[in-house]
PDB file of N, CA and C in Angstrom:
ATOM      1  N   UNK A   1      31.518   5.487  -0.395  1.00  0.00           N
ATOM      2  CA  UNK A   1      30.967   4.891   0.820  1.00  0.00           C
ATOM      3  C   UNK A   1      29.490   5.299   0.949  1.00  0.00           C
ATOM      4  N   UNK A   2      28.678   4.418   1.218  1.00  0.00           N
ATOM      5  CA  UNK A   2      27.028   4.854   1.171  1.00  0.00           C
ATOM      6  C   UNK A   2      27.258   5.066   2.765  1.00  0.00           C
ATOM      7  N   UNK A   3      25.862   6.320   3.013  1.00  0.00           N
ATOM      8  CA  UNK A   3      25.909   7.010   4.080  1.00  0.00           C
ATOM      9  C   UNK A   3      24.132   7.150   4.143  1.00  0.00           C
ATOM     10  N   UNK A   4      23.666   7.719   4.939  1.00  0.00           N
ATOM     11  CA  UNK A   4      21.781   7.419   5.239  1.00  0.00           C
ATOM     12  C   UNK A   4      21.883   8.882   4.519  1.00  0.00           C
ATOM     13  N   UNK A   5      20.812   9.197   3.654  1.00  0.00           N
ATOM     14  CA  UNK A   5      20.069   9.843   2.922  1.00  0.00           C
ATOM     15  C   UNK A   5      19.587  10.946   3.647  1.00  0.00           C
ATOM     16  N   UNK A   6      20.274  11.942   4.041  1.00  0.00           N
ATOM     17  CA  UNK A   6      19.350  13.315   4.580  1.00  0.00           C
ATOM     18  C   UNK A   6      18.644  14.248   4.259  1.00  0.00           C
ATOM     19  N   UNK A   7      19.447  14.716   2.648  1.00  0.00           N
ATOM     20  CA  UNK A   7      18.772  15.970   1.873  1.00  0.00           C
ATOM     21  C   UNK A   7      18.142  15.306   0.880  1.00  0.00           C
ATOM     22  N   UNK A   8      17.827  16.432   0.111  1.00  0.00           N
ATOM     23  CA  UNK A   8      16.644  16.347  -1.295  1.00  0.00           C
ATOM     24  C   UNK A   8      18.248  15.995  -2.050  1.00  0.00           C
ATOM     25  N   UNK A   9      18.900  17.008  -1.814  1.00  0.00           N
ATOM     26  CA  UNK A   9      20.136  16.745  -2.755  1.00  0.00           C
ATOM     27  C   UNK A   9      20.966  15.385  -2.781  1.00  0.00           C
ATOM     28  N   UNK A  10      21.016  14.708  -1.366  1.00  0.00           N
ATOM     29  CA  UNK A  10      21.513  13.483  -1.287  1.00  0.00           C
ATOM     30  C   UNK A  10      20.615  12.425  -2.030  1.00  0.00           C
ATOM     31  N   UNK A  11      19.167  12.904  -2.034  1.00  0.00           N
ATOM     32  CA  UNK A  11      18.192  11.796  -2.462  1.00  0.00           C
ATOM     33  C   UNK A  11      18.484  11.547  -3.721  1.00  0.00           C
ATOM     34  N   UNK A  12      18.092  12.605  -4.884  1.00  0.00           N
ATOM     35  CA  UNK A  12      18.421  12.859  -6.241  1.00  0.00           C
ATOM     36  C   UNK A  12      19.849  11.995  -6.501  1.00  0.00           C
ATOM     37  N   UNK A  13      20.922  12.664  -6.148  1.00  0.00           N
ATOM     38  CA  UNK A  13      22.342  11.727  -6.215  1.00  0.00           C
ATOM     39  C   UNK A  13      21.798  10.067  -6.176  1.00  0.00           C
ATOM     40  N   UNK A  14      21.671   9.647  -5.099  1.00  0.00           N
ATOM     41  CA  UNK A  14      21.058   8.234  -4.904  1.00  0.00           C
ATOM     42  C   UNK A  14      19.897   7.417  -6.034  1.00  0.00           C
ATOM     43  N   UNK A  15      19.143   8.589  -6.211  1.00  0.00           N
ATOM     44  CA  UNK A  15      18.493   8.077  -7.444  1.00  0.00           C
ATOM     45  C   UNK A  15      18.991   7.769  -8.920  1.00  0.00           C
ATOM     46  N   UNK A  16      19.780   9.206  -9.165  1.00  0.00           N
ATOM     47  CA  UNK A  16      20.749   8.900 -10.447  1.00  0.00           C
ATOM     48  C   UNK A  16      22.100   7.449 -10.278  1.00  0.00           C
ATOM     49  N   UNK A  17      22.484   7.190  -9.276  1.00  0.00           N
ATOM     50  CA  UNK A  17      23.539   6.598  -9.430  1.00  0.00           C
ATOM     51  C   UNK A  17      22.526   5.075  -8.933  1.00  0.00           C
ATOM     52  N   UNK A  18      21.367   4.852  -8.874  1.00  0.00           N
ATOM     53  CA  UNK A  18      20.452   3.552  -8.781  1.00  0.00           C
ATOM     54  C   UNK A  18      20.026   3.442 -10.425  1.00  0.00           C
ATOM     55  N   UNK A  19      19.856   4.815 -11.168  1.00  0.00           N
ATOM     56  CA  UNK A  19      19.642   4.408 -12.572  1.00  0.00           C
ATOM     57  C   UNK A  19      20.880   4.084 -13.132  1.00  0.00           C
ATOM     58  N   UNK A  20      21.997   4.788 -12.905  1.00  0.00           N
ATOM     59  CA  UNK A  20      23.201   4.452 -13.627  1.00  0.00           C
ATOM     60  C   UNK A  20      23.546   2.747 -13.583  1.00  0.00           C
ATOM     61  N   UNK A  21      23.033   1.985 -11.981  1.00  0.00           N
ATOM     62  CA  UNK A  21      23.727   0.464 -11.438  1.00  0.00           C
ATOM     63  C   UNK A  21      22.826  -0.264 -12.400  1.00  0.00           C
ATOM     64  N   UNK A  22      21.264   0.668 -12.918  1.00  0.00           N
ATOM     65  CA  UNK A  22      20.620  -0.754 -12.691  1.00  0.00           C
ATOM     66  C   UNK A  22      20.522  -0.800 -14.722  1.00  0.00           C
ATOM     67  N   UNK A  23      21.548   0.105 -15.554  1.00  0.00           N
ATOM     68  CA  UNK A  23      21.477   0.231 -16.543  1.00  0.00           C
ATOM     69  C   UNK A  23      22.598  -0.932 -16.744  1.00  0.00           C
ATOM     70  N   UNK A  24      23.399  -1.562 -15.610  1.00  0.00           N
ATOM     71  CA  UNK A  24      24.226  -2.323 -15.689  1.00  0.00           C
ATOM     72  C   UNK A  24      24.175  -4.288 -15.743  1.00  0.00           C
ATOM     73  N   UNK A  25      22.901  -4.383 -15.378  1.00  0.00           N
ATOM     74  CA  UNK A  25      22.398  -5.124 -15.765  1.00  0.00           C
ATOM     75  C   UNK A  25      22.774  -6.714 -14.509  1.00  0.00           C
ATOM     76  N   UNK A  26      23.130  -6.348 -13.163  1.00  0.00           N
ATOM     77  CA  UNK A  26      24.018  -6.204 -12.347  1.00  0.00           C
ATOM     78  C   UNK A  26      22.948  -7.632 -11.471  1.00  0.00           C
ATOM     79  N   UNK A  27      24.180  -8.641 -11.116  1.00  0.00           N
ATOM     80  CA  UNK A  27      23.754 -10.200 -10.310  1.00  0.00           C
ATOM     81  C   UNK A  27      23.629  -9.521  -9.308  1.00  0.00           C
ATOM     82  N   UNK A  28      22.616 -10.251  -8.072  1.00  0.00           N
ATOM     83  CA  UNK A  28      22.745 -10.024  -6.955  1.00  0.00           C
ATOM     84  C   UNK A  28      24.025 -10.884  -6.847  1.00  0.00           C
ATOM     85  N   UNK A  29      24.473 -10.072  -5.217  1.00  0.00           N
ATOM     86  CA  UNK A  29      25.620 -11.359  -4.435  1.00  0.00           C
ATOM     87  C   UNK A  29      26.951 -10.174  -4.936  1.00  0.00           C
ATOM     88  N   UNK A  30      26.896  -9.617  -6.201  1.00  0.00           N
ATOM     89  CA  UNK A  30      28.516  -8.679  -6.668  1.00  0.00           C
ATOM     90  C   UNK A  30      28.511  -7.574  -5.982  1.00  0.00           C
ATOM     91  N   UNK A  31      29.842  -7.144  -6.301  1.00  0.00           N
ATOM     92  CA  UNK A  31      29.750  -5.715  -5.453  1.00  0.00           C
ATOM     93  C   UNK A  31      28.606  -4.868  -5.674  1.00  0.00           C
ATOM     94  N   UNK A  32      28.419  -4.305  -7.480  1.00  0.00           N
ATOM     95  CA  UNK A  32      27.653  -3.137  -7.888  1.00  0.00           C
ATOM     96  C   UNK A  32      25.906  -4.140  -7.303  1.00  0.00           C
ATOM     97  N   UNK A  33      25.796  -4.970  -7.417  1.00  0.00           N
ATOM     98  CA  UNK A  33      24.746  -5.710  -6.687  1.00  0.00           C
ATOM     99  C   UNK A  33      24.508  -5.338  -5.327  1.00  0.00           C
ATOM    100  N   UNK A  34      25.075  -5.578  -4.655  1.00  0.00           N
ATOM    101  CA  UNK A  34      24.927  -5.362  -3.419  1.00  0.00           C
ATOM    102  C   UNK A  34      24.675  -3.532  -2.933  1.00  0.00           C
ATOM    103  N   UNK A  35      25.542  -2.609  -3.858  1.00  0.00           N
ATOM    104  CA  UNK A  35      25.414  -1.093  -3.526  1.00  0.00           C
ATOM    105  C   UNK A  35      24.038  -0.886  -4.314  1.00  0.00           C
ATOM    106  N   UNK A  36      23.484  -1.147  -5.263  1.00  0.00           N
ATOM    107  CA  UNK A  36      22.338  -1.349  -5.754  1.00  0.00           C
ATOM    108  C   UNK A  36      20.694  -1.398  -5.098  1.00  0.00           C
ATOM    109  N   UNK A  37      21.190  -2.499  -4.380  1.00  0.00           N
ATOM    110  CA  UNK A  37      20.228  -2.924  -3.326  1.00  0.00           C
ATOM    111  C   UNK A  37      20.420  -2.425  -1.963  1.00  0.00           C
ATOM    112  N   UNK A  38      21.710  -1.836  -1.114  1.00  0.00           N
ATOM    113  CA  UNK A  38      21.650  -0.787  -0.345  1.00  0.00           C
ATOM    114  C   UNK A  38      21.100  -0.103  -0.182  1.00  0.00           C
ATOM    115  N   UNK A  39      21.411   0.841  -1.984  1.00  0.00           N
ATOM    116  CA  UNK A  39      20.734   2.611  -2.549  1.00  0.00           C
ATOM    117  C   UNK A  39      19.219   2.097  -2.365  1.00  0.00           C
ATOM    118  N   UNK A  40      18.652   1.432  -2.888  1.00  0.00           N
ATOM    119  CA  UNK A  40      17.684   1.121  -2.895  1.00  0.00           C
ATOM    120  C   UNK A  40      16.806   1.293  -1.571  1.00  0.00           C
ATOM    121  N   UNK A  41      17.360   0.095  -0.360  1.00  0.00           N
ATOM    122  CA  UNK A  41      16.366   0.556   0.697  1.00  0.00           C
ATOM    123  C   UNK A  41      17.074   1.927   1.712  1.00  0.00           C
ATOM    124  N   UNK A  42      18.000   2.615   1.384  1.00  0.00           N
ATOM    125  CA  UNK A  42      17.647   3.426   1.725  1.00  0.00           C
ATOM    126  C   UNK A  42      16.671   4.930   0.913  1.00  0.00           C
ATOM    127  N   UNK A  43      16.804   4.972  -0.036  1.00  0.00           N
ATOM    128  CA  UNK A  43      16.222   5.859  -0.733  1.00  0.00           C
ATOM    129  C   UNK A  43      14.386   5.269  -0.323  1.00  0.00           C
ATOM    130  N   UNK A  44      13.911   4.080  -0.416  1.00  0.00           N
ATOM    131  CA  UNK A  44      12.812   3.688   0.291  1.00  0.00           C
ATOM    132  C   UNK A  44      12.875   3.934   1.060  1.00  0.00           C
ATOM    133  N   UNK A  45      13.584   4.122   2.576  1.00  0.00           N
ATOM    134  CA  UNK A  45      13.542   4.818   3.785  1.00  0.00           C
ATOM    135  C   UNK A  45      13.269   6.108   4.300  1.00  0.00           C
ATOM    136  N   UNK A  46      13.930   7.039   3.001  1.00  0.00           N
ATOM    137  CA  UNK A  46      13.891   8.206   2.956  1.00  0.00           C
ATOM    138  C   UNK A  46      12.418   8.967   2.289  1.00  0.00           C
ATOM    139  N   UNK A  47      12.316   8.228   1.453  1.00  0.00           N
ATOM    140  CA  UNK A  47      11.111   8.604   0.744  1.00  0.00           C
ATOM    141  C   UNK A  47       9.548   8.521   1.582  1.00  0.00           C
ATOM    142  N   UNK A  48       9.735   7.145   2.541  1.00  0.00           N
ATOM    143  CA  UNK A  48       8.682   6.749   3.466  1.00  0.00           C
ATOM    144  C   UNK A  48       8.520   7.788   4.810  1.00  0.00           C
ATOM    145  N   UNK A  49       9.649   8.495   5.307  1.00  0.00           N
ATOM    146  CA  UNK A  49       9.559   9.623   5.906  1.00  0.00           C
ATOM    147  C   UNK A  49       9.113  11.131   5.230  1.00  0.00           C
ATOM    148  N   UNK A  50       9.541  11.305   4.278  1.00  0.00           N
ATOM    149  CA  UNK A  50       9.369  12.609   3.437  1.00  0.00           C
ATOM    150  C   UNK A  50       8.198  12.424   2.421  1.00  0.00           C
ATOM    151  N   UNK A  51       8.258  11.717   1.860  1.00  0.00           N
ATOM    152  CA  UNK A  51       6.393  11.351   1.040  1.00  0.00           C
ATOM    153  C   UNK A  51       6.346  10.240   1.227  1.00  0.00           C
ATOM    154  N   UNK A  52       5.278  10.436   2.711  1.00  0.00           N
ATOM    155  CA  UNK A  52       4.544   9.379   3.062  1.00  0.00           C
ATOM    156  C   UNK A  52       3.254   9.385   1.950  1.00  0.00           C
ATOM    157  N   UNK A  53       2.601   7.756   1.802  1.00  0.00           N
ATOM    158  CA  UNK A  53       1.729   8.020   0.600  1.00  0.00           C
ATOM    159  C   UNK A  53       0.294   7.833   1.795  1.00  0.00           C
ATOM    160  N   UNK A  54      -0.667   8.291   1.274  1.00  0.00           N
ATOM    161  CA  UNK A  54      -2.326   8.426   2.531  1.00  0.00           C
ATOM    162  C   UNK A  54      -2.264   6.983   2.295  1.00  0.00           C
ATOM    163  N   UNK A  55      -3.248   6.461   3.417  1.00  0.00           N
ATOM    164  CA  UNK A  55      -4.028   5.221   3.385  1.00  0.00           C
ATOM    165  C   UNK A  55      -5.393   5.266   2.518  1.00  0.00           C
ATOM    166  N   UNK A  56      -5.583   4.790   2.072  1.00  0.00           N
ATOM    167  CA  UNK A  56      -7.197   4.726   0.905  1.00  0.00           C
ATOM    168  C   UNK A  56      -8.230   4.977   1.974  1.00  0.00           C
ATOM    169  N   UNK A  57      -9.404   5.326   1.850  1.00  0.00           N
ATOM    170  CA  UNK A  57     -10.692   5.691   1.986  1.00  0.00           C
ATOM    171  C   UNK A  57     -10.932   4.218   2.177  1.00  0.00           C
ATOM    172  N   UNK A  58     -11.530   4.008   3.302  1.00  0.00           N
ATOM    173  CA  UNK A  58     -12.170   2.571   3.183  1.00  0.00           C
ATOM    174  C   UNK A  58     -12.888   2.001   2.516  1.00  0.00           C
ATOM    175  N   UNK A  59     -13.990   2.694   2.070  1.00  0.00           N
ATOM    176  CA  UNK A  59     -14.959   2.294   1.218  1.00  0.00           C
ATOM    177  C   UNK A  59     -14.526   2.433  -0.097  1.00  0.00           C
ATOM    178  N   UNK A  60     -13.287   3.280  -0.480  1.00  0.00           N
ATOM    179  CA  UNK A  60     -13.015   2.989  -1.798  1.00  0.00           C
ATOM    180  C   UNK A  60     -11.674   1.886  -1.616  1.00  0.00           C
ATOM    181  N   UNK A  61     -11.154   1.761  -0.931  1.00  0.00           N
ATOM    182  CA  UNK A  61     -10.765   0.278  -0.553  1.00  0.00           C
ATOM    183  C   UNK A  61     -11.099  -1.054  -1.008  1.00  0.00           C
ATOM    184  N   UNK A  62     -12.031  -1.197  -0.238  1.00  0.00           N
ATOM    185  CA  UNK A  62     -13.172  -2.133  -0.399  1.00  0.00           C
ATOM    186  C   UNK A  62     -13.199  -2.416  -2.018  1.00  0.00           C
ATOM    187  N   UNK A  63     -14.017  -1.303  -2.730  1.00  0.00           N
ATOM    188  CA  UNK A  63     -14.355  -1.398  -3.831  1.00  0.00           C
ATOM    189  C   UNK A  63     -13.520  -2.163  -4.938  1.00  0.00           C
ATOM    190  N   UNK A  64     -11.981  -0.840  -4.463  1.00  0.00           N
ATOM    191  CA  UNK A  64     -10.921  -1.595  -4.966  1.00  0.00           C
ATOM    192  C   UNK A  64     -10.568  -2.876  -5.001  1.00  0.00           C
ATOM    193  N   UNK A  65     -11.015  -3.208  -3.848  1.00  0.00           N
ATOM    194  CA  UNK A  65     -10.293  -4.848  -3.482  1.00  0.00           C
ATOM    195  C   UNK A  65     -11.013  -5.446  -4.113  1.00  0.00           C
ATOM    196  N   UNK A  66     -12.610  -5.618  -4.174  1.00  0.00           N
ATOM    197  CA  UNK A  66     -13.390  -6.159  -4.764  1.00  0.00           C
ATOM    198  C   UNK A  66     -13.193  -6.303  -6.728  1.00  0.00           C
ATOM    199  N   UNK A  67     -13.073  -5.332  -6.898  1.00  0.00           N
ATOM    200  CA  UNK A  67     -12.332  -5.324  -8.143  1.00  0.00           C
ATOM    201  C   UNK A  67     -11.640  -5.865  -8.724  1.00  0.00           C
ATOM    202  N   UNK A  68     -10.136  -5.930  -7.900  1.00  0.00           N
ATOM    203  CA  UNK A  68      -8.773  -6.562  -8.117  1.00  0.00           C
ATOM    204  C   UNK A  68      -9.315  -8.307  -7.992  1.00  0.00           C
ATOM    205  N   UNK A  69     -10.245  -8.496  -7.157  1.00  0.00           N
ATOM    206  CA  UNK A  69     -10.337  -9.972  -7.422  1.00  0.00           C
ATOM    207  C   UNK A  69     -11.406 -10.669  -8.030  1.00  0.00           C
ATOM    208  N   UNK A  70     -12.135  -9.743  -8.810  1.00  0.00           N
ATOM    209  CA  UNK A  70     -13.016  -9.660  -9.778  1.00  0.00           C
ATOM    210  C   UNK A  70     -14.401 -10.215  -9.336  1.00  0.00           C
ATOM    211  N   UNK A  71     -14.559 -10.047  -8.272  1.00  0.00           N
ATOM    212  CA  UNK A  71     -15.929 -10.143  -7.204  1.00  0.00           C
ATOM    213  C   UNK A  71     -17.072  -8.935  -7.526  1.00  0.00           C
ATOM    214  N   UNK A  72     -18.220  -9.314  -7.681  1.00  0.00           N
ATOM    215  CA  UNK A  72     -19.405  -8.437  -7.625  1.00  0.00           C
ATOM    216  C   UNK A  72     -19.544  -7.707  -6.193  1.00  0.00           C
ATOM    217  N   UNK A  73     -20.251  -6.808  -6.190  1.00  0.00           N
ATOM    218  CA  UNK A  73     -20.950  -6.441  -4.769  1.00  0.00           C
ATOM    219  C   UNK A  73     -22.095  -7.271  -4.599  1.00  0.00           C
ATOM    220  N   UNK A  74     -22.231  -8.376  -4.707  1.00  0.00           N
ATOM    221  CA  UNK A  74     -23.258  -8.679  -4.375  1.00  0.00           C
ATOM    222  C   UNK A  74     -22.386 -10.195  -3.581  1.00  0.00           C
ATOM    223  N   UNK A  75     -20.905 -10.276  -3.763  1.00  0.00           N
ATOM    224  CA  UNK A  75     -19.899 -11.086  -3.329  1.00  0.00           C
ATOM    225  C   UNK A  75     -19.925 -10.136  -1.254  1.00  0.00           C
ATOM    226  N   UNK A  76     -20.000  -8.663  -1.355  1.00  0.00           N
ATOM    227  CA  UNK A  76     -20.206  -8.282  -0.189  1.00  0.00           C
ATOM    228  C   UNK A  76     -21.282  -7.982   0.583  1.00  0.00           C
ATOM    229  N   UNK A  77     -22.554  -8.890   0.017  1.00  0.00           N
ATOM    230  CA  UNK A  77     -24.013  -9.059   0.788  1.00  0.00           C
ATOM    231  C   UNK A  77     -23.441 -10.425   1.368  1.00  0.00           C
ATOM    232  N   UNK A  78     -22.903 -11.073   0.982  1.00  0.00           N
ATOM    233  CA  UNK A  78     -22.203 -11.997   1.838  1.00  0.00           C
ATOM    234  C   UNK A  78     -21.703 -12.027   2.921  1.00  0.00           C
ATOM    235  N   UNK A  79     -20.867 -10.768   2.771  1.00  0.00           N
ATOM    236  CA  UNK A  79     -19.829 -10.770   3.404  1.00  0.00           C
ATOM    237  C   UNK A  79     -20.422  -9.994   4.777  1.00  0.00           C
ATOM    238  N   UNK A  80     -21.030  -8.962   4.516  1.00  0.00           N
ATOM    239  CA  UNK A  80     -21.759  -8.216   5.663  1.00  0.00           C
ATOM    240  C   UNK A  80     -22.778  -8.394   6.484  1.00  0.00           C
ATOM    241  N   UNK A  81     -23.753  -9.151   5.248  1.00  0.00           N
ATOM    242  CA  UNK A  81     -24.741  -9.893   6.021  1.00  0.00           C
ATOM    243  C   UNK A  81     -26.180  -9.625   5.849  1.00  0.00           C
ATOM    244  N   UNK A  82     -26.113  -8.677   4.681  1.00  0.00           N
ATOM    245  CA  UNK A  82     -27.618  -8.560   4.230  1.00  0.00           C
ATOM    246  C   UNK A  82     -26.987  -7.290   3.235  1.00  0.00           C
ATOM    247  N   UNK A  83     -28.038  -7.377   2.234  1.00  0.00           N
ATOM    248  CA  UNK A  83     -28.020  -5.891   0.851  1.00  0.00           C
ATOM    249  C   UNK A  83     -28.526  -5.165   1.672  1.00  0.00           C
ATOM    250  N   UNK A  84     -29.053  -4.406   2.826  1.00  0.00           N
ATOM    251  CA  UNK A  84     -29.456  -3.371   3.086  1.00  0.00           C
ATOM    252  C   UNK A  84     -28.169  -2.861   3.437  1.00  0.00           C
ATOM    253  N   UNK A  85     -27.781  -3.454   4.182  1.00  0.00           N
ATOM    254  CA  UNK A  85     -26.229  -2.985   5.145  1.00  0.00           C
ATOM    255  C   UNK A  85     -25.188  -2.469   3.848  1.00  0.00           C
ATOM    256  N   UNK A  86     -25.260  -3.707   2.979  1.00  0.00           N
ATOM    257  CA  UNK A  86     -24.161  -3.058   2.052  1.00  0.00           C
ATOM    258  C   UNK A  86     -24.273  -2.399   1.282  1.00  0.00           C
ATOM    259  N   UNK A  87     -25.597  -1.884   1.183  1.00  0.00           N
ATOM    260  CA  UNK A  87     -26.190  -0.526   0.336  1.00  0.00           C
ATOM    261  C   UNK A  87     -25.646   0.532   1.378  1.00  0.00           C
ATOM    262  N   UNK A  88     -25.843   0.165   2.436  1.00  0.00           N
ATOM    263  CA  UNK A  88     -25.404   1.534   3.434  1.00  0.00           C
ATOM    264  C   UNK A  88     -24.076   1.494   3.843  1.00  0.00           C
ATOM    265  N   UNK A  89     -23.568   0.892   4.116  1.00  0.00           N
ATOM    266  CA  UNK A  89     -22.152   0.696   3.886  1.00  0.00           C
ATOM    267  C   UNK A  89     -21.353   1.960   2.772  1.00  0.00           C
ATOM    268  N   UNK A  90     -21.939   0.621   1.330  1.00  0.00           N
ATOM    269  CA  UNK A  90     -21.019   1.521   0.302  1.00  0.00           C
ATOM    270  C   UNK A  90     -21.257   3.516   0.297  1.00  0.00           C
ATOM    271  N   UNK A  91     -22.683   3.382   0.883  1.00  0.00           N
ATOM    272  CA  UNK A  91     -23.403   5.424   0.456  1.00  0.00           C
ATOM    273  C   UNK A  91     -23.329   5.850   1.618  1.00  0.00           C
ATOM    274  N   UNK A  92     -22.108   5.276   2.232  1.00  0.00           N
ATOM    275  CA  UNK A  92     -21.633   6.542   3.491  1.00  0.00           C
ATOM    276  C   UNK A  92     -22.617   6.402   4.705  1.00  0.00           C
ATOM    277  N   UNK A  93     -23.802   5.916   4.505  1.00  0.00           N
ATOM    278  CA  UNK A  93     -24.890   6.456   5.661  1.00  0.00           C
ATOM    279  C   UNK A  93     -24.524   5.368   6.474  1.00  0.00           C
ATOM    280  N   UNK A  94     -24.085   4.209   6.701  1.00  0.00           N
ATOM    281  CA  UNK A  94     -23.881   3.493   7.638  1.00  0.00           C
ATOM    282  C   UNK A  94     -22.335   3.757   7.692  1.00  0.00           C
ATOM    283  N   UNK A  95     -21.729   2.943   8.958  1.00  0.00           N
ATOM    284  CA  UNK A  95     -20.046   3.025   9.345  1.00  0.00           C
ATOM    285  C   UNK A  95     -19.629   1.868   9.464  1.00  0.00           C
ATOM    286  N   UNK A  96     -18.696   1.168   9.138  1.00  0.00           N
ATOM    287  CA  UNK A  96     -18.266  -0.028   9.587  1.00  0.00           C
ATOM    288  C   UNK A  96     -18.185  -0.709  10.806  1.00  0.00           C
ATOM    289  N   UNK A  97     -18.395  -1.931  11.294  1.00  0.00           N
ATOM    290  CA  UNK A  97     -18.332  -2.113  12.610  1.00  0.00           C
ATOM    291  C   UNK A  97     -17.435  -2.724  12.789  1.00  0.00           C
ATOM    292  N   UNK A  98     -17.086  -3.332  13.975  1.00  0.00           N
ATOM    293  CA  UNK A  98     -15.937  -3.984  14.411  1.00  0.00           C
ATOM    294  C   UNK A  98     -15.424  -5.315  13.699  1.00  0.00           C
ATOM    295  N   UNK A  99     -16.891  -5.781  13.872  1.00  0.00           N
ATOM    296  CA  UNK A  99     -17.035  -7.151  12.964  1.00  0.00           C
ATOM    297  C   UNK A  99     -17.276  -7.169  11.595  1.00  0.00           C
ATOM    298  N   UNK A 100     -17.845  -6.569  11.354  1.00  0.00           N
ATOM    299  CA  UNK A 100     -17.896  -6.124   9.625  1.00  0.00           C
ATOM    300  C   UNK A 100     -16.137  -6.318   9.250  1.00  0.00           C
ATOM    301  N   UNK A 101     -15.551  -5.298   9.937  1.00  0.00           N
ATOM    302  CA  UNK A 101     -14.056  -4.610   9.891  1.00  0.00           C
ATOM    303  C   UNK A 101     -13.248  -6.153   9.728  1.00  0.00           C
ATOM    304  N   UNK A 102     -13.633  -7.144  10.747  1.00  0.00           N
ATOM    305  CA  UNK A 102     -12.930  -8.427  10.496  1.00  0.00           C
ATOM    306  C   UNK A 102     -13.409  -9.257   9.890  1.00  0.00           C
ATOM    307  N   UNK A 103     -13.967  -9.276   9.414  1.00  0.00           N
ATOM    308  CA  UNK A 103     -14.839 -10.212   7.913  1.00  0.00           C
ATOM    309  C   UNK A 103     -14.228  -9.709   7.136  1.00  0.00           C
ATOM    310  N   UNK A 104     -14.688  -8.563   6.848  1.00  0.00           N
ATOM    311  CA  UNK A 104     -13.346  -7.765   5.342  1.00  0.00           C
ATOM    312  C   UNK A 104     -11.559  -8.221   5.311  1.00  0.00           C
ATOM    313  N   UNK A 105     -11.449  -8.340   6.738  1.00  0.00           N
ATOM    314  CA  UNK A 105      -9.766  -8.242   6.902  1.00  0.00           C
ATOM    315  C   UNK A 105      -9.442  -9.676   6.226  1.00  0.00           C
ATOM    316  N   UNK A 106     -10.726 -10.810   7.230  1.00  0.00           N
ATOM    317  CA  UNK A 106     -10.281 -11.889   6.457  1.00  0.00           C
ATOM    318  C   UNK A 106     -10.538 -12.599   5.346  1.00  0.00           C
ATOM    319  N   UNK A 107     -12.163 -12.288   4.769  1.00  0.00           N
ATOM    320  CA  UNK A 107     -12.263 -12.432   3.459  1.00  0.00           C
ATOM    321  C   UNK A 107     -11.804 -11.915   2.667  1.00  0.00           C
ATOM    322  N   UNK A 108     -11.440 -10.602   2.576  1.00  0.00           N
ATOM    323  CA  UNK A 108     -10.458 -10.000   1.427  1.00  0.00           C
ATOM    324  C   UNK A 108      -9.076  -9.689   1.571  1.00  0.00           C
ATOM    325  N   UNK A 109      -8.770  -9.342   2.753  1.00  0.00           N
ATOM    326  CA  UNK A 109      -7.717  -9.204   2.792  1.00  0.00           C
ATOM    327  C   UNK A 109      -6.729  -7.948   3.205  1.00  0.00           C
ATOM    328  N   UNK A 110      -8.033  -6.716   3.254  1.00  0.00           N
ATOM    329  CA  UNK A 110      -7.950  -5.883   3.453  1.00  0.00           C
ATOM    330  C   UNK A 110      -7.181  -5.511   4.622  1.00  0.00           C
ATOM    331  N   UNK A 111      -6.311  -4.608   4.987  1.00  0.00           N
ATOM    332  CA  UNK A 111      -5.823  -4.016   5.916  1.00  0.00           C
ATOM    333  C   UNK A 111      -6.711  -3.247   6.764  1.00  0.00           C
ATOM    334  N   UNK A 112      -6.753  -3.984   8.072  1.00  0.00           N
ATOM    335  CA  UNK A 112      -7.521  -3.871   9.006  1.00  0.00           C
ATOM    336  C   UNK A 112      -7.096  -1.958   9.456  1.00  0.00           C
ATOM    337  N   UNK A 113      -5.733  -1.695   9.409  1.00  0.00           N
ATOM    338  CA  UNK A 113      -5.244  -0.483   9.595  1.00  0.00           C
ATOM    339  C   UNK A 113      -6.153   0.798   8.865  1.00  0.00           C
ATOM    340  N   UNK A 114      -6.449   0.181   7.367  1.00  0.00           N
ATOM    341  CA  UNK A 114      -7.142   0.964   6.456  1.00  0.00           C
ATOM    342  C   UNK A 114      -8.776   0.975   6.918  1.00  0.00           C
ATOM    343  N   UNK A 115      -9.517  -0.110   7.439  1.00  0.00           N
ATOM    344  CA  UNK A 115     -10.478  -0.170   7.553  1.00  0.00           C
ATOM    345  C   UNK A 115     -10.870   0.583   9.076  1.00  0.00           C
ATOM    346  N   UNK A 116     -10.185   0.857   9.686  1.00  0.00           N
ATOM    347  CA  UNK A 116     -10.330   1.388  10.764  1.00  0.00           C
ATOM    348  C   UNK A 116     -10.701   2.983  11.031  1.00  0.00           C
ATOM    349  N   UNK A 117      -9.631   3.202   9.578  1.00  0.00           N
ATOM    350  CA  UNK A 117      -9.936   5.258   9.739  1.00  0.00           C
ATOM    351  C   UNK A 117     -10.887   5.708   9.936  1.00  0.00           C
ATOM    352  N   UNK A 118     -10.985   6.534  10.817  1.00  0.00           N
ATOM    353  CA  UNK A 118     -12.265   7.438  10.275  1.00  0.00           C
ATOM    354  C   UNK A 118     -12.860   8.112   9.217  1.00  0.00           C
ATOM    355  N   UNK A 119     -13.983   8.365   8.862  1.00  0.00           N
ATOM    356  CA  UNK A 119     -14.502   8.660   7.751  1.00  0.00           C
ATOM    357  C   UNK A 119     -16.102   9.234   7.578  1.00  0.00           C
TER     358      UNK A 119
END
């Protein structure tokens, strides 16, 4: 009977018997399917309380994002509204603004949550 995940020791168990289901090669919709995908979000449940992972650095965020969609920085003189800003931007000496913050959210895509931290 699956039960919510409390210890380190319950976690481990849950993990070995998610490698054992998924060595099985297992349909959604079947039984071992369905306990599979149970173990699953709870061990994600558990893990999201006990190692929570940080939010990124905004500005290395950014960078990142810019990256992943194979955009120059010169794609975020656009976006901000002049190369001085996004010279200061990226070298710390300026801070993001509100509006900056929602240009990023919606041109890239960025998580407004992430862009918000302090820094």
């Amino acid at each position: 009977m699956l039960k919510p995940i409390r210890t380190e020791a319950q976690y481990e168990e849950a993990l070995e018997r998610i490698y054992e289901l998924m060595q099985l090669d297992l349909e959604s919709g079947t039984e071992g399917g369905d306990e599979l995908e149970v173990l699953s979000l709870l061990v994600k449940e558990y893990e999201h309380e006990h190692y929570p992972v940080p939010k990124p650095h905004p500005i290395e965020a950014i960078k990142f994002r810019l990256d992943q969609l194979g955009l120059s920085e010169s794609e975020l003189t656009r976006i901000l509204g002049s190369r001085s800003r996004k010279s200061e931007i990226l070298s710390g000496r300026r801070k993001l603004s509100l509006e900056m913050i929602r240009q990023l959210n919606r041109e890239l895509k960025i998580s407004a949550e992430v862009l918000i931290q302090v820094y």
